[in-house]
Structures are given as C-alpha cells and as structure tokens.
Protein backbone atom coordinates (compact mmCIF):
# COMPACT_ATOMS: atom_id res chain seq x y z
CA UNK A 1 -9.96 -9.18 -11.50
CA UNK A 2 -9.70 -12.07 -9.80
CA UNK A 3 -11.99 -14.37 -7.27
CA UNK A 4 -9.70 -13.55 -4.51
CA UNK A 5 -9.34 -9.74 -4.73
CA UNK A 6 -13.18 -9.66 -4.99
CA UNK A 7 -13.67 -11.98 -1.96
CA UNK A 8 -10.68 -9.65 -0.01
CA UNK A 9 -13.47 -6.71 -0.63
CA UNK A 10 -16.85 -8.48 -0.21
CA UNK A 11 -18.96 -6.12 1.39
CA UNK A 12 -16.22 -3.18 0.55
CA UNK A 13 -17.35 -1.86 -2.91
CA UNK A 14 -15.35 1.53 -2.27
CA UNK A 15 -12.35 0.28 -0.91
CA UNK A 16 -12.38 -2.01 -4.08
CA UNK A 17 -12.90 0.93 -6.12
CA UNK A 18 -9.86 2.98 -5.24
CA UNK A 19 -8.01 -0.45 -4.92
CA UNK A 20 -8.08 -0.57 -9.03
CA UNK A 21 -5.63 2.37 -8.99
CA UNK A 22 -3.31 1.82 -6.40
CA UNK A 23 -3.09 -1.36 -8.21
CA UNK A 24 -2.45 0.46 -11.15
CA UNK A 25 0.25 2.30 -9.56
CA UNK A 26 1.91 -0.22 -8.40
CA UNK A 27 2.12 -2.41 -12.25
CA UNK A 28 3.41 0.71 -13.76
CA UNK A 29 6.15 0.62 -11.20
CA UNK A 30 7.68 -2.44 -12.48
CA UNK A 31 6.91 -6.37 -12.14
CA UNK A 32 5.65 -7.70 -8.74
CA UNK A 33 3.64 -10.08 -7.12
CA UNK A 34 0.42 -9.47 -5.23
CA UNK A 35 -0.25 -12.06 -2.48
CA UNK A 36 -3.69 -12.05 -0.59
CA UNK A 37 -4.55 -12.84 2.76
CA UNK A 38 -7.31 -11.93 4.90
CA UNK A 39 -6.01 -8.96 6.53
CA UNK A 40 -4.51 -7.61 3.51
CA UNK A 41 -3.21 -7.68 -0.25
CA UNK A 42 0.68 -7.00 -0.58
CA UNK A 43 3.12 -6.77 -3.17
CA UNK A 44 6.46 -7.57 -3.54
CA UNK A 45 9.80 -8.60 -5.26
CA UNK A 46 12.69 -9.59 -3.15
CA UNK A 47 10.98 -8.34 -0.08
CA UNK A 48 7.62 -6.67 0.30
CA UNK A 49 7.28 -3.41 -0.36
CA UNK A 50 3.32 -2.16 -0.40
CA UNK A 51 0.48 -3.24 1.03
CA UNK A 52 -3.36 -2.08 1.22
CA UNK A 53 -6.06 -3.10 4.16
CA UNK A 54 -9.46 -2.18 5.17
CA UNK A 55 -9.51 -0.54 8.24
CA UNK A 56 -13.08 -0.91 8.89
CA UNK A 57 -12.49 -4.98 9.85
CA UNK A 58 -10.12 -3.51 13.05
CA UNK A 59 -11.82 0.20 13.96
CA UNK A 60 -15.20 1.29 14.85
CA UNK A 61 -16.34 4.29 13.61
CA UNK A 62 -15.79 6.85 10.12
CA UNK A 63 -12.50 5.40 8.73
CA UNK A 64 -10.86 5.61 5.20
CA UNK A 65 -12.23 3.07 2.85
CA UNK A 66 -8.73 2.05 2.07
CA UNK A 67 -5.03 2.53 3.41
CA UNK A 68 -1.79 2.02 1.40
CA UNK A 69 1.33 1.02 3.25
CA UNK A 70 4.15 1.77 1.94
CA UNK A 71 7.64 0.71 3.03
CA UNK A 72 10.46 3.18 2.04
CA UNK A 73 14.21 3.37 3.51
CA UNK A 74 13.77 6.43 4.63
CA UNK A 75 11.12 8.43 6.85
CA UNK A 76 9.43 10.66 4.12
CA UNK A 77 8.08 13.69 5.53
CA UNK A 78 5.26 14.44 4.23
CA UNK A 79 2.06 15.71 6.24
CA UNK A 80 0.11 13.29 3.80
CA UNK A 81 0.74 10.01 6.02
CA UNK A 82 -1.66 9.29 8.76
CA UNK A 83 0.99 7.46 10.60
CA UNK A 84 5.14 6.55 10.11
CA UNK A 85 6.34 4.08 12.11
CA UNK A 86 9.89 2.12 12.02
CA UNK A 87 9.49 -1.28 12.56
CA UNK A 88 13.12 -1.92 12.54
CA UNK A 89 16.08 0.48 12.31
CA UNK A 90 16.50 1.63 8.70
CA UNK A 91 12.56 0.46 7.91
CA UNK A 92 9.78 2.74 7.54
CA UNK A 93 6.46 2.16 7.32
CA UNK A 94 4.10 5.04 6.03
CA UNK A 95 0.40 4.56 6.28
CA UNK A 96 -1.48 6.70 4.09
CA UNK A 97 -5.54 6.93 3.75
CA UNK A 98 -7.14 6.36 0.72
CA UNK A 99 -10.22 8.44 0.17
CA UNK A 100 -10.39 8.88 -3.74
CA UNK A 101 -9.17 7.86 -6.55
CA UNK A 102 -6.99 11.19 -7.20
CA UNK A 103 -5.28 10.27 -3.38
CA UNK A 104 -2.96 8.21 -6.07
CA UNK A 105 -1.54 10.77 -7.75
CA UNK A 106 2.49 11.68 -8.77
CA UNK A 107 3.74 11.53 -5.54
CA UNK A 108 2.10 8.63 -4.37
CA UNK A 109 3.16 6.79 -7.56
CA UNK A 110 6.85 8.35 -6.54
CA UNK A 111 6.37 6.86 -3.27
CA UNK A 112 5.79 3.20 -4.95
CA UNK A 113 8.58 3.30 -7.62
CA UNK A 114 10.87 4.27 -5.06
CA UNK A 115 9.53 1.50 -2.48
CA UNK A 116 9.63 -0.84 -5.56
CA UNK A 117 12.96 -0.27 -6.24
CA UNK A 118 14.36 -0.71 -2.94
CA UNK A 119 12.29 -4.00 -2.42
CA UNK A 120 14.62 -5.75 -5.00
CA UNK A 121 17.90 -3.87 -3.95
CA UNK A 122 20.29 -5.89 -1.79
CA UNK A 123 20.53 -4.45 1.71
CA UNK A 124 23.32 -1.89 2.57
CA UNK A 125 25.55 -4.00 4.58
C-alpha cells in the first residue's frame, strides 16, 4: 500500500478497509492508473472511469464509510445506487455506498469491467 492511499484514509480505518477490494476489483478489470487527490482516489485509462471518496469529509451525520463512483454509458437501473446523475448527455454517473466488503460482489465487478472498458473506447461520434 502506499504512503498516499494511507494518508487519503488517515483517520478512516473502515473506509480503507473496504477500499482494498474495490481496489481489487478494479486490477482484475484490466490495467489502470489510480491518481490521488484529497477529495478522492480515481482510476483511469483513456478517460476516468471509477472513483471512491469519503463522504464523511462533506456530510454530517451516519454516512457510508465509502462510496464507489462509477461512470458507465448508460443509466444502469439498478435499485443498488444511492444516486445516478448525467453529467453530460451520454455520461452517467452512479454512486453506490460501500458498507462491506461483500457490497463488491459480481455485479459490482460487472459494473467496473464494463466502465473499464468504455474508459479506453473511442467515443461514438
């Protein structure tokens, strides 16, 4: 692990927990990079494509330990997400809480392959 993924979850040994398989997840769905910021730790290829925050640094109260947002080309449907949003037309961002480790399970890891894949497809022009 390194110095800045344990710095991202100072103070956040849960969300740093369930991190380790979403991470896991997201290796087994091909080659990516992870880039780090304070906010949150995203992954990419040609574009981004997932991305995992803390929501306890913007909302009072009991929140999830960890969210996974996932960017897909389509709105899934779901009832798992908390929240889907399009950001653009075409662009769909689905925000799903992370509560336990077994939250990442075959559709989740569906979810990333397929978000994986489209983040180093060309767009449809």
């Amino acid at each position: 692990m390194t110095n800045a993924v344990t710095t991202f979850f100072a103070d956040r040994r849960r969300a740093l927990e369930l991190f380790e398989p979403v991470r896991a997840a997201v290796v087994a769905a091909g080659p990516s990079t992870m880039r780090i910021t304070k906010s949150q730790i995203s992954f990419g290829r040609k574009t981004r494509f997932a991305w995992v925050w803390t929501p306890d640094r913007w909302l009072a109260g009991k929140t999830a330990p960890l969210v996974l947002s996932i960017g897909l080309r389509h709105r899934d449907p779901s009832p798992r997400w908390k929240e889907v949003v399009e950001p653009r037309p075409g662009r769909f961002m689905h925000h799903l809480e992370i509560w336990s480790a077994t939250d990442v399970d075959d559709e989740v890891k569906g979810w990333l392959r397929q978000a994986w894949h489209d983040a180093g497809a060309s767009d449809p022009a």
